[in-house]
N, C-alpha and C. Protein backbone atom coordinates (compact mmCIF):
# COMPACT_ATOMS: atom_id res chain seq x y z
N UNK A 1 -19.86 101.06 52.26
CA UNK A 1 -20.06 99.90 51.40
C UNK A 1 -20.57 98.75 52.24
N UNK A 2 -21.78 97.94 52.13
CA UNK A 2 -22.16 97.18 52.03
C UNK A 2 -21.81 95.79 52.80
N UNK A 3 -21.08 95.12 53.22
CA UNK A 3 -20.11 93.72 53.60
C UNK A 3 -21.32 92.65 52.77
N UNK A 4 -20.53 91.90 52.41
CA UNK A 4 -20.54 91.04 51.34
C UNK A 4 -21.18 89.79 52.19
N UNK A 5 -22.34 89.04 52.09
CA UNK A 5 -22.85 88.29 52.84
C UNK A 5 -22.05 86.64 53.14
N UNK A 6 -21.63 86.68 54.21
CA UNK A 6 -20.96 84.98 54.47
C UNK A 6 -21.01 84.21 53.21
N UNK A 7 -20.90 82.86 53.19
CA UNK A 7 -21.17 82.18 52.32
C UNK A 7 -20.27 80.66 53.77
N UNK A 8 -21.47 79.40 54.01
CA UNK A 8 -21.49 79.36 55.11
C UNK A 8 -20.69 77.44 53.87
N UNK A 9 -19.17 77.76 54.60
CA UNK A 9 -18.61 76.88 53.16
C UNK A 9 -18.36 75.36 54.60
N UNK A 10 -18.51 75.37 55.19
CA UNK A 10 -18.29 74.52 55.82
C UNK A 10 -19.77 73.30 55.77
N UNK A 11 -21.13 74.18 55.87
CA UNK A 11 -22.15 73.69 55.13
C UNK A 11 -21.90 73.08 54.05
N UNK A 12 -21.73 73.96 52.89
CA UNK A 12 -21.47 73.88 51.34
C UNK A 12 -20.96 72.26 50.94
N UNK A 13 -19.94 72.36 51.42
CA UNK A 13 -18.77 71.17 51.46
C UNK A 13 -19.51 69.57 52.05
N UNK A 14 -20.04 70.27 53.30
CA UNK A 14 -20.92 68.51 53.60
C UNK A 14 -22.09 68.59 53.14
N UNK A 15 -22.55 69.02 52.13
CA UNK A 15 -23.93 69.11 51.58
C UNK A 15 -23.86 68.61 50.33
N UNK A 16 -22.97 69.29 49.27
CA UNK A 16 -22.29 68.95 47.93
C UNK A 16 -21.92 67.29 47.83
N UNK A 17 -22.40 67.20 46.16
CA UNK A 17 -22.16 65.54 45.90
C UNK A 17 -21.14 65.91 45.09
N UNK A 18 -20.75 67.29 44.88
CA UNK A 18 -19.05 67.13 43.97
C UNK A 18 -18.36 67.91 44.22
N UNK A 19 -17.37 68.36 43.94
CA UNK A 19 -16.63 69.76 43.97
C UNK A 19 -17.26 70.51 42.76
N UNK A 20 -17.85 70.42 41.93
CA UNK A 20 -18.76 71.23 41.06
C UNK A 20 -19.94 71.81 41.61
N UNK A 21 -20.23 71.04 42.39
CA UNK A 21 -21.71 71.75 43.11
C UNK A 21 -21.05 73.08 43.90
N UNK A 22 -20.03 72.78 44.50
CA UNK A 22 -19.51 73.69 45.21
C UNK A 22 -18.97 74.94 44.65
N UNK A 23 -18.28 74.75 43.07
CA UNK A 23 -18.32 75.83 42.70
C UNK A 23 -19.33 76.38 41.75
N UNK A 24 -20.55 75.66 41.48
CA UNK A 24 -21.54 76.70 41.05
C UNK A 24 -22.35 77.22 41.80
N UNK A 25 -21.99 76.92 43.37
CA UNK A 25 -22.93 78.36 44.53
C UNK A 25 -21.85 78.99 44.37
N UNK A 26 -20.32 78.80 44.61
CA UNK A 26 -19.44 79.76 44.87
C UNK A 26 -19.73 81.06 43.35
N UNK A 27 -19.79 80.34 42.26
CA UNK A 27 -19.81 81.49 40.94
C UNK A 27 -21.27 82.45 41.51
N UNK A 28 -22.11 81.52 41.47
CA UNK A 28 -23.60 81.97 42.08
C UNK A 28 -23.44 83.10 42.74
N UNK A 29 -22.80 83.22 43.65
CA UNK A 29 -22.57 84.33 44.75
C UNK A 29 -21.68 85.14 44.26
N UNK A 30 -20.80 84.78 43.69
CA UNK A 30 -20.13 85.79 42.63
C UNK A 30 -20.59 86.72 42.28
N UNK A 31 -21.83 86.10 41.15
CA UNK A 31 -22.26 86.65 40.44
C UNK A 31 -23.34 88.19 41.06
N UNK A 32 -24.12 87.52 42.37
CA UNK A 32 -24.45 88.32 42.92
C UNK A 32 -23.52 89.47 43.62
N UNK A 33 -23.07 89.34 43.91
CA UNK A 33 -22.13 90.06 45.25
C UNK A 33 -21.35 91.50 43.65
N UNK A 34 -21.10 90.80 43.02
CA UNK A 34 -20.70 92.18 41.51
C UNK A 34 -21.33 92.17 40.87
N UNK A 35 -22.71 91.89 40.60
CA UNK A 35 -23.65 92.69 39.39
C UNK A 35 -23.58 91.62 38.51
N UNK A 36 -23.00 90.45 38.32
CA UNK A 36 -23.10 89.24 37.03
C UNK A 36 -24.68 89.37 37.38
N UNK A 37 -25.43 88.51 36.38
CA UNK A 37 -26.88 87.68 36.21
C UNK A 37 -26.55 86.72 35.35
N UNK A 38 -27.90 85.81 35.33
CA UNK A 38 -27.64 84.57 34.36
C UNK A 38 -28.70 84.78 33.77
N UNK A 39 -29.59 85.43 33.60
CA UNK A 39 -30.18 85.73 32.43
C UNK A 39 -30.53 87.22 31.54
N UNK A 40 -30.42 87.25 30.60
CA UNK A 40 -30.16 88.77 30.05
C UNK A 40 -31.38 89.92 30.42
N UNK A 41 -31.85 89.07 31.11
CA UNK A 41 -33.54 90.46 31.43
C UNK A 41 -33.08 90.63 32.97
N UNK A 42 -32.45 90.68 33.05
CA UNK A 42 -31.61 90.38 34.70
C UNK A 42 -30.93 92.04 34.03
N UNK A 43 -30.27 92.13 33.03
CA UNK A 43 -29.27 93.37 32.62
C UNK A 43 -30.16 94.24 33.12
N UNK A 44 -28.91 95.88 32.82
CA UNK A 44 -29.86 97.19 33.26
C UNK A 44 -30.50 97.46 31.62
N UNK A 45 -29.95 97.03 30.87
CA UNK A 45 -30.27 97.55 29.48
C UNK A 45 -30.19 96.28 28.46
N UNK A 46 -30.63 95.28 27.85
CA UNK A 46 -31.03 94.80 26.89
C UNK A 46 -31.54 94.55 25.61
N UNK A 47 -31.55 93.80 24.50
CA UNK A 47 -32.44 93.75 23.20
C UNK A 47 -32.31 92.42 23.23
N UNK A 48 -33.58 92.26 22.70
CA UNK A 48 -33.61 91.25 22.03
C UNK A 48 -33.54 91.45 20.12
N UNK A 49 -33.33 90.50 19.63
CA UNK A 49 -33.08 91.22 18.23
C UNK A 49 -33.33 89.72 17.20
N UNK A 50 -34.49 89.83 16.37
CA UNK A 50 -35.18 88.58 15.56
C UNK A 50 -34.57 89.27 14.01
N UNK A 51 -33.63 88.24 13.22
CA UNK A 51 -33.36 88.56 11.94
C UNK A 51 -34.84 87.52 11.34
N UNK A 52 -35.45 87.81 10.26
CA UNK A 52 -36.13 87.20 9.42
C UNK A 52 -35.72 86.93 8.32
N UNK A 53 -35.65 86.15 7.71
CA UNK A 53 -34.96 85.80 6.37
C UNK A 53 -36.26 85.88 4.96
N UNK A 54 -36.95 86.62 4.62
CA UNK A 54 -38.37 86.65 3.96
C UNK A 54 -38.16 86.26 2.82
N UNK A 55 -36.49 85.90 2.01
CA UNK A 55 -36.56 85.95 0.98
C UNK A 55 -36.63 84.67 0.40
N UNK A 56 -37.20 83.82 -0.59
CA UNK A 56 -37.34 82.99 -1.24
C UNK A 56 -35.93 82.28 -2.15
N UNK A 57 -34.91 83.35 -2.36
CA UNK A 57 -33.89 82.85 -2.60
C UNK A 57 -32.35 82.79 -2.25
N UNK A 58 -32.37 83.94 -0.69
CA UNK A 58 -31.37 84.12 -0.26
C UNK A 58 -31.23 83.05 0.42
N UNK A 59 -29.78 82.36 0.03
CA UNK A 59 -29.91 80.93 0.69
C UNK A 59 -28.99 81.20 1.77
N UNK A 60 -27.77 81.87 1.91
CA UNK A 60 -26.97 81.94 2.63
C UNK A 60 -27.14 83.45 3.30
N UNK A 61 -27.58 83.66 4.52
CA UNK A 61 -27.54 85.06 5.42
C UNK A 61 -26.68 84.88 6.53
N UNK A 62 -25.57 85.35 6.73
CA UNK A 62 -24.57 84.95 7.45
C UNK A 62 -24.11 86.25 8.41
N UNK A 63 -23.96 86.62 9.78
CA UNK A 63 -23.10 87.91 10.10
C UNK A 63 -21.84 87.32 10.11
N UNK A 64 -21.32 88.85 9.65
CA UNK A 64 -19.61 89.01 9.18
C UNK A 64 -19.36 89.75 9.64
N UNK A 65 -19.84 91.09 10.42
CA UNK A 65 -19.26 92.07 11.06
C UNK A 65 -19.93 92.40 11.80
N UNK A 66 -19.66 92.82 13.38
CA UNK A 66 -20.16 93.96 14.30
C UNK A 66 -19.80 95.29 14.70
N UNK A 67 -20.59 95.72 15.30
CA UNK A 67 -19.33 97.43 16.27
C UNK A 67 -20.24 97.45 17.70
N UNK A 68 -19.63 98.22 17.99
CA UNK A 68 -20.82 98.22 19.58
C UNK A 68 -19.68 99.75 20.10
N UNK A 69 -21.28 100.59 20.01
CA UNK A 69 -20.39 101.88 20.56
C UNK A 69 -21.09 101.67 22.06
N UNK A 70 -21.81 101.04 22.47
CA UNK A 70 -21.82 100.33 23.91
C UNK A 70 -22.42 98.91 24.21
N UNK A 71 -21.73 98.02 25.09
CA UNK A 71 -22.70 96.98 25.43
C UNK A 71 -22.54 95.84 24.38
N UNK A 72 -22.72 94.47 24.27
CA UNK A 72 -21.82 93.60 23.80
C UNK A 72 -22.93 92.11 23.47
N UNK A 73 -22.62 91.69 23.17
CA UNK A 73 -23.14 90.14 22.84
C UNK A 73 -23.74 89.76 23.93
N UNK A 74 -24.83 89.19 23.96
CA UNK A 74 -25.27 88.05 25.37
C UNK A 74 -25.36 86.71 24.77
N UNK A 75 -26.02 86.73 23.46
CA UNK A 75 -25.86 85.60 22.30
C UNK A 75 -25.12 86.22 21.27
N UNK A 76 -24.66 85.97 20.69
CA UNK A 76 -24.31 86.33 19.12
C UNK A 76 -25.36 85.59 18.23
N UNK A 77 -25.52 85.99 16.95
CA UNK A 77 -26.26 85.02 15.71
C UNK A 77 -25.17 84.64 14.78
N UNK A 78 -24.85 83.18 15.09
CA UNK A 78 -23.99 82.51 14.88
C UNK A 78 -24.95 80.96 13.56
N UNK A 79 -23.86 80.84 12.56
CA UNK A 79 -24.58 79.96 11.40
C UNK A 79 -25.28 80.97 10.42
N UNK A 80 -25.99 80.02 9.29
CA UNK A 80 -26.98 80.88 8.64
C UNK A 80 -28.33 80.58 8.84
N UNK A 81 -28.96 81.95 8.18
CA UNK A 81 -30.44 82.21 8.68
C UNK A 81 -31.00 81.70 7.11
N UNK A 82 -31.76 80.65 6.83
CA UNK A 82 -32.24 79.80 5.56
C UNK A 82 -33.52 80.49 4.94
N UNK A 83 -33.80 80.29 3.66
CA UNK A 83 -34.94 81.44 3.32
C UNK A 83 -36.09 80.83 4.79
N UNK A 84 -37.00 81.27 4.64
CA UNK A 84 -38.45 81.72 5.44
C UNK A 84 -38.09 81.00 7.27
N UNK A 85 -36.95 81.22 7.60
CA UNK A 85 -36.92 81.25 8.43
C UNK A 85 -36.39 82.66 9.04
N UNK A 86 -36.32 82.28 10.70
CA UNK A 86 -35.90 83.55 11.74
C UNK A 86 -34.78 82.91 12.59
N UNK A 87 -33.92 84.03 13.24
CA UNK A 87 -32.40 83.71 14.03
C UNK A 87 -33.04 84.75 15.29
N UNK A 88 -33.16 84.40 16.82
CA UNK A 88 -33.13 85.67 17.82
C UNK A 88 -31.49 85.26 18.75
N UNK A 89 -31.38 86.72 18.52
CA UNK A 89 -30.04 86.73 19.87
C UNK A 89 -30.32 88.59 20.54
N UNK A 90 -29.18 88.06 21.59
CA UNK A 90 -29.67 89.48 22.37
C UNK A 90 -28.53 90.35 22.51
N UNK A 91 -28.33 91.42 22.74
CA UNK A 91 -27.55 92.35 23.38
C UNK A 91 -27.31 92.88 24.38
N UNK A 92 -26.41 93.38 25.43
CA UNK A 92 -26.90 94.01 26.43
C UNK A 92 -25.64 94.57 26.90
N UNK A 93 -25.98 96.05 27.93
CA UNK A 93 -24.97 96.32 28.62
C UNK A 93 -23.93 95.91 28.88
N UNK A 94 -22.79 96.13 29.38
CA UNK A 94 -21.28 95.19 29.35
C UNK A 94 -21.87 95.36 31.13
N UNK A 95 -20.99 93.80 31.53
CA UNK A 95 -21.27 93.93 33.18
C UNK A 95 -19.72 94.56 33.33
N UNK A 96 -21.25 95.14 34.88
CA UNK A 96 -20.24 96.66 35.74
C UNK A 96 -20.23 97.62 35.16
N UNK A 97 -20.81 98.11 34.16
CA UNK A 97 -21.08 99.71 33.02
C UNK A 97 -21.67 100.28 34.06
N UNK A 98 -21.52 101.36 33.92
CA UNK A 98 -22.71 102.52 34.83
C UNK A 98 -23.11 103.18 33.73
N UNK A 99 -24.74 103.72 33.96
CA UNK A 99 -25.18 104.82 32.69
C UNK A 99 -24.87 104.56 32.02
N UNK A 100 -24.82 103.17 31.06
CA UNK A 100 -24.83 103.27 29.59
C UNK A 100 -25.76 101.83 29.57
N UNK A 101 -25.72 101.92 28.27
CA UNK A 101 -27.10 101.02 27.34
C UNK A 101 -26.16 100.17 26.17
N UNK A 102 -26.95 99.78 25.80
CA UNK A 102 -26.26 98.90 24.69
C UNK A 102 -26.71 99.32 23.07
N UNK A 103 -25.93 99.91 22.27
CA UNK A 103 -25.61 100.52 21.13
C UNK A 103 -24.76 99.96 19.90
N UNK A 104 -25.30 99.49 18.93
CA UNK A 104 -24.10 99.10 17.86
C UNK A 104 -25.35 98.64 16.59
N UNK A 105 -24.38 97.20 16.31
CA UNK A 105 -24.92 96.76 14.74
C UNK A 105 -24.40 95.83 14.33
N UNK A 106 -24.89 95.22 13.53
CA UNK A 106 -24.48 93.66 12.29
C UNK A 106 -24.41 94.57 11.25
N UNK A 107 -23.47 93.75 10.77
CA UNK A 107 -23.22 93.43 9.39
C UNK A 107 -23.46 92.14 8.61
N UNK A 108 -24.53 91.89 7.91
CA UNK A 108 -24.92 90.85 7.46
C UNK A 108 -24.25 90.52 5.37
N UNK A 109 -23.64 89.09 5.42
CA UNK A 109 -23.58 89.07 4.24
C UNK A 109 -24.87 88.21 3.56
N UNK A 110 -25.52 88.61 2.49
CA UNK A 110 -26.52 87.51 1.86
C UNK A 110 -26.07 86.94 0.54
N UNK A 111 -25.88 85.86 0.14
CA UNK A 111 -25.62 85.33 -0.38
C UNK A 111 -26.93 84.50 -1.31
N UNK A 112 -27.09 85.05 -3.06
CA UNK A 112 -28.48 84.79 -3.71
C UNK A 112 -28.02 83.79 -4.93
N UNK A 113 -26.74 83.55 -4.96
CA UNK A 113 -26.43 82.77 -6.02
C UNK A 113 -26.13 83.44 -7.86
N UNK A 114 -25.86 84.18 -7.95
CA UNK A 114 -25.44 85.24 -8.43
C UNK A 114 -26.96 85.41 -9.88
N UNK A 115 -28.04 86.30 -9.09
CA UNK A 115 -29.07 86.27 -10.04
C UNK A 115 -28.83 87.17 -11.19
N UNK A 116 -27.73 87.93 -11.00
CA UNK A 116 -28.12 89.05 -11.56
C UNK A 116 -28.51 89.97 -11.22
N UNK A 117 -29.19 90.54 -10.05
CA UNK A 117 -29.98 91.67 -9.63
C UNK A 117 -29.09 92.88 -9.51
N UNK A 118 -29.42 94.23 -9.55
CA UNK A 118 -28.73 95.43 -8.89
C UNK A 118 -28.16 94.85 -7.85
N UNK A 119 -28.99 94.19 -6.98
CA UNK A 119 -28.58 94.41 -5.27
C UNK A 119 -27.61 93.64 -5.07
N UNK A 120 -26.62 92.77 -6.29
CA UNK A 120 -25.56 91.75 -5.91
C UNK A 120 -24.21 92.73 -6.43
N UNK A 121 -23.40 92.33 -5.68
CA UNK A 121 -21.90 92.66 -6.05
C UNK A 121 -22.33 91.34 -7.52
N UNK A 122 -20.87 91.50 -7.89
CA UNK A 122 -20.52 90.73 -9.04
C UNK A 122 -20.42 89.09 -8.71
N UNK A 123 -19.99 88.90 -7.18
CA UNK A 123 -19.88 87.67 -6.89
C UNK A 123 -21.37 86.79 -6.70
N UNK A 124 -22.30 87.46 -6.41
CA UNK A 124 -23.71 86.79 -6.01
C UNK A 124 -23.95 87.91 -4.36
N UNK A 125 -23.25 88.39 -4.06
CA UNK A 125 -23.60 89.09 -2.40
C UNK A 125 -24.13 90.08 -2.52
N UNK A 126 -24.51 90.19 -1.39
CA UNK A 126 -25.45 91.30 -1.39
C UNK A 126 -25.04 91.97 0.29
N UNK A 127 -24.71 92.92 0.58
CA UNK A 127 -24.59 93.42 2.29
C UNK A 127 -25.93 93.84 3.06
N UNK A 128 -26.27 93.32 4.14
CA UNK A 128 -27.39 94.33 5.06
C UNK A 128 -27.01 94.42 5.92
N UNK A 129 -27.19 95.90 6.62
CA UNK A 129 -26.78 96.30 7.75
C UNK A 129 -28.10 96.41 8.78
N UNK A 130 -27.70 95.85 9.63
CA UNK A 130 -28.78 96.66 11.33
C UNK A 130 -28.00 97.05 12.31
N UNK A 131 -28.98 98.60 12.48
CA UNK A 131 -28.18 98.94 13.82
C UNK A 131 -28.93 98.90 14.55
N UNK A 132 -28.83 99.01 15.83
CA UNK A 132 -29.83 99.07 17.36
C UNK A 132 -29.58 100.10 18.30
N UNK A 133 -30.28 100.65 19.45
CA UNK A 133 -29.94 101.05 20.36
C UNK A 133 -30.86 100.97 21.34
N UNK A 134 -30.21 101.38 22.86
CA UNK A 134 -31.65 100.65 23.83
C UNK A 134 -30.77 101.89 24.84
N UNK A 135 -30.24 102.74 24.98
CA UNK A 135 -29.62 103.62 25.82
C UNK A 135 -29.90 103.79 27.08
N UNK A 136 -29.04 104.35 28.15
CA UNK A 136 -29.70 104.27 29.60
C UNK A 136 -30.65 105.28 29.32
N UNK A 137 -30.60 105.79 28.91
CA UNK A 137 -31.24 107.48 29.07
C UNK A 137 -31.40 107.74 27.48
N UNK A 138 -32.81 107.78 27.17
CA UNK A 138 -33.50 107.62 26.32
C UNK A 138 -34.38 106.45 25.73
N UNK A 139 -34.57 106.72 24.52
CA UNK A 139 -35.94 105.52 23.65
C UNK A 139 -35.15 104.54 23.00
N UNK A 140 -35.66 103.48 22.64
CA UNK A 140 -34.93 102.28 22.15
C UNK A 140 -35.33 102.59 20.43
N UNK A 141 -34.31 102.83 19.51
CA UNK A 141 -34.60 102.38 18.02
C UNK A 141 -33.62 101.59 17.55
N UNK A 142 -34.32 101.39 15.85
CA UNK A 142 -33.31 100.56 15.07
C UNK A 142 -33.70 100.92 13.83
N UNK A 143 -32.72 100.54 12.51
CA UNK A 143 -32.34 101.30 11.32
C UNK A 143 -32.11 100.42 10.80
N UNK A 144 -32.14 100.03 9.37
CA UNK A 144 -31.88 98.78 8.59
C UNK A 144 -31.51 99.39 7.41
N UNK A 145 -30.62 98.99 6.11
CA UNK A 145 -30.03 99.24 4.94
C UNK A 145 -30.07 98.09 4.53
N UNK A 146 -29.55 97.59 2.92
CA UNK A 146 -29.06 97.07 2.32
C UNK A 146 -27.59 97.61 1.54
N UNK A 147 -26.40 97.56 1.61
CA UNK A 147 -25.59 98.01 0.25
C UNK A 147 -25.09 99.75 0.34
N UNK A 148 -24.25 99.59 0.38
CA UNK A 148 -24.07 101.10 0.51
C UNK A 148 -23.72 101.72 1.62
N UNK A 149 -23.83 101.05 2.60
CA UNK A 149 -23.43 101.71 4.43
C UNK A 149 -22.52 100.68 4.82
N UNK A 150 -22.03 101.38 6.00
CA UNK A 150 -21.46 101.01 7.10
C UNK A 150 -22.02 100.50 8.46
N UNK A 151 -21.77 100.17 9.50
CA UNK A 151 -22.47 99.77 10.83
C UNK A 151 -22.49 100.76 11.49
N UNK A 152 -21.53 101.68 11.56
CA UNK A 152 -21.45 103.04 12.11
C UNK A 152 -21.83 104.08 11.66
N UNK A 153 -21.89 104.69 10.08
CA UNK A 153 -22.66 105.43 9.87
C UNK A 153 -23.99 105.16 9.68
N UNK A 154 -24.47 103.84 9.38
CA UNK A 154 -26.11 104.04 9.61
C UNK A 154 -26.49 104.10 10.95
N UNK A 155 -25.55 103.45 12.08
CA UNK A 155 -25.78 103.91 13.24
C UNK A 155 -26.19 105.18 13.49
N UNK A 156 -25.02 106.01 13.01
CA UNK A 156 -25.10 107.35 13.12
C UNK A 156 -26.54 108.24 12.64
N UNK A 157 -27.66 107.53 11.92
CA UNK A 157 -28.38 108.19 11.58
C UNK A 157 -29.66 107.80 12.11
N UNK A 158 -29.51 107.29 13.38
CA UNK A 158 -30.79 106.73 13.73
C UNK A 158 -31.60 107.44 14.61
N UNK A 159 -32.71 107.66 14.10
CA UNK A 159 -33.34 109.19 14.92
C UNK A 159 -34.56 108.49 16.46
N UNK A 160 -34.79 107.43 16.07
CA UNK A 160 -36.60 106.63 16.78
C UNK A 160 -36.78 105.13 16.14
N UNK A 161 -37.54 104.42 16.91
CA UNK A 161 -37.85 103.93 16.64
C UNK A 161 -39.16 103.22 15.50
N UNK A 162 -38.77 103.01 14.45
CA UNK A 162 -40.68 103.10 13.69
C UNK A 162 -40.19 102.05 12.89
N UNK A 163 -41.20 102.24 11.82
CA UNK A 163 -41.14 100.80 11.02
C UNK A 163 -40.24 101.20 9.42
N UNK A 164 -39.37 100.98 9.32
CA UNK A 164 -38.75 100.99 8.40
C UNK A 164 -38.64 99.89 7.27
N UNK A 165 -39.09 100.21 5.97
CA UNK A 165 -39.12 99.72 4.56
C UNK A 165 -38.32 100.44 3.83
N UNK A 166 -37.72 99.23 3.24
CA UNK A 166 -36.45 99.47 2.21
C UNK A 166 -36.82 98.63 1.15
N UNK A 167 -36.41 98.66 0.19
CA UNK A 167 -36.25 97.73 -1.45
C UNK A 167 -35.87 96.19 -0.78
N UNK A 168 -35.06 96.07 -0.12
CA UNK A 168 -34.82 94.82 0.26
C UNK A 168 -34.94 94.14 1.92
N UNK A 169 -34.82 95.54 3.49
CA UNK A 169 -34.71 95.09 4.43
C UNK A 169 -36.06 96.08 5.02
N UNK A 170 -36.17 96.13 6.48
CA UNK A 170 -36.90 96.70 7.24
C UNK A 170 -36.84 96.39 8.51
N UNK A 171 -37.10 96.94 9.23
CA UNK A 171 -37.07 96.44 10.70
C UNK A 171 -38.29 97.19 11.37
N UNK A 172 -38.68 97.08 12.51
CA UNK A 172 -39.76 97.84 13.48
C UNK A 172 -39.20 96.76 15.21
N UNK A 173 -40.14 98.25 15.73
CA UNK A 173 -40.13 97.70 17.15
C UNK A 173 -41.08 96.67 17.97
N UNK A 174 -41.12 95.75 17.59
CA UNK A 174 -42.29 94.81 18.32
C UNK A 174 -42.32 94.92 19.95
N UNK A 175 -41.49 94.88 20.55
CA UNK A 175 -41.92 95.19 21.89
C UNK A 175 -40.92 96.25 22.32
N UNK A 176 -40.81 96.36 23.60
CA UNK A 176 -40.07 97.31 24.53
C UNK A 176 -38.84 97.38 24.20
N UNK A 177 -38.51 96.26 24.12
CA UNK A 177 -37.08 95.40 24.18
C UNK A 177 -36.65 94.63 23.26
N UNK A 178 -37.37 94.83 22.49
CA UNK A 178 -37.32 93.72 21.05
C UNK A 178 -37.20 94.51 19.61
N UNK A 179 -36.42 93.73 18.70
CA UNK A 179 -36.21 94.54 17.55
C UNK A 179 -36.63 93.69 16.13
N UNK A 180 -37.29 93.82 15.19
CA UNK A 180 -37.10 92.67 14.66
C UNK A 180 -36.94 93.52 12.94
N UNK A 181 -35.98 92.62 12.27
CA UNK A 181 -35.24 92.71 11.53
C UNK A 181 -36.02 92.07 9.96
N UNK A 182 -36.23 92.61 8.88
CA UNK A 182 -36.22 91.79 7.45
C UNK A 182 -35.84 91.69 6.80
N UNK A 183 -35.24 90.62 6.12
CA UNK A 183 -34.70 90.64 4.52
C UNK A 183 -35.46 90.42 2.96
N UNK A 184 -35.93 90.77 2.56
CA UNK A 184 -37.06 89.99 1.64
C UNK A 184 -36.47 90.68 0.17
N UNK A 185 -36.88 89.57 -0.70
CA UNK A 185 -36.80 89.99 -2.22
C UNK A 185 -37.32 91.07 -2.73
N UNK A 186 -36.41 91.82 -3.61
CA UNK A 186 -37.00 92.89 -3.95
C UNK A 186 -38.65 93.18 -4.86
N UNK A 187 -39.01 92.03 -5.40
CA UNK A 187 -40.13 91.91 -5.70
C UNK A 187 -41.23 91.92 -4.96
N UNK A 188 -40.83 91.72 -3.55
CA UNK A 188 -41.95 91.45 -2.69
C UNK A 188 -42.44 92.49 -2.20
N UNK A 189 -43.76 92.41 -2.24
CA UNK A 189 -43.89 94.14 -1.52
C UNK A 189 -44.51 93.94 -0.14
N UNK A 190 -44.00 94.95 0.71
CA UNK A 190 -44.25 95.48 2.14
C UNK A 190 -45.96 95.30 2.11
C-alpha cells in the first residue's frame, strides 16, 4: 500500500488567514488520499438525469419516492418541476464501492388539478416512474411509466437504452451519461 503523502501543516498554519482555510486543504486531502471528489464526473460511474415537465397543465411534479439497487444521490430533485419547464440532478456510485454503478429510480407525483382524465386517481394525481442505470460493467439505459408500476419492477424490466414513448412520459439517452426524462399531456403527440 501506497504511504499517504505528508501534508506539510506547519506551512498550512502560517500561510492560512483562518482555521477554515486550514481545514478545507485538510478535507481536500481527505478527499484525495480515500477516493472522495468534489465533482460528480470525478465518480467511477455517474448520470446525469433532466426531468421535463411538457405538460401545459401539470402544475405540481414533485418526487416522493426513490430506491437505488446501487449508488445514491449526488443532487437530489428537490421542489417542483412547473409546466414547460426542466429539473437536472445526478446520480452516482456510493464513495469507496468497487465494481458497481449506479442503479435505481424516482417516483414522481403529478399533480393536474383534478381534470378528470383516466390518468388521475380520484384526487387530481397522477404517478410517473423513472428508472436508470449506468452499471460498472455494461450499457447505460432508462425506462419511464406513468400509473401502474413500481420503481423496482419497472426497474426490473429495463433491457437498453432507446427512446421510449408512452401516453403520458418518455425518456431517451441524450448523451453517454445523460438521461432525459418527459412528462407531457396526453393529447400531445410525440
Amino acid at each position: 500500500m501506497a504511504a499517504m503523502p505528508a501534508v506539510d501543516l506547519e506551512g498550512l498554519l502560517k500561510n492560512a488567514s483562518s482555521v477554515t482555510d486550514v481545514v478545507d486543504v485538510l478535507i481536500d486531502k481527505f478527499h484525495s488520499w480515500f477516493g472522495g471528489v468534489g465533482d460528480v464526473r470525478d465518480k467511477t460511474r455517474y448520470l446525469e438525469i433532466t426531468l421535463v415537465n411538457m405538460s401545459t397543465r401539470s402544475q405540481h411534479v414533485v418526487m416522493e419516492d426513490n430506491w437505488f439497487d446501487s449508488g445514491r444521490f449526488w443532487s437530489a430533485p428537490f421542489g417542483s418541476i412547473p409546466p414547460g419547464s426542466a429539473k437536472t440532478f445526478f446520480v452516482c456510485d456510493k464513495d469507496g464501492s468497487l465494481f458497481t454503478g449506479v442503479s435505481g429510480g424516482i417516483g414522481l407525483r403529478v399533480y393536474e388539478g383534478g381534470s378528470g382524465n383516466a390518468f388521475e386517481d380520484g384526487n387530481g394525481w397522477s404517478w410517473w416512474i423513472c428508472s436508470f442505470s449506468n452499471p460498472y460493467s455494461g450499457s447505460s439505459k432508462c425506462l419511464t411509466r406513468w400509473k401502474g408500476f413500481g420503481i423496482k419492477p419497472l426497474w426490473e424490466k429495463m433491457n437498453k437504452a432507446q427512446v421510449v414513448t408512452d401516453a403520458r412520459c418518455g425518456c431517451y439517452q441524450k448523451a453517454d451519461k445523460h438521461m432525459v426524462f418527459l412528462w407531457k399531456d396526453p393529447e400531445t403527440h410525440w
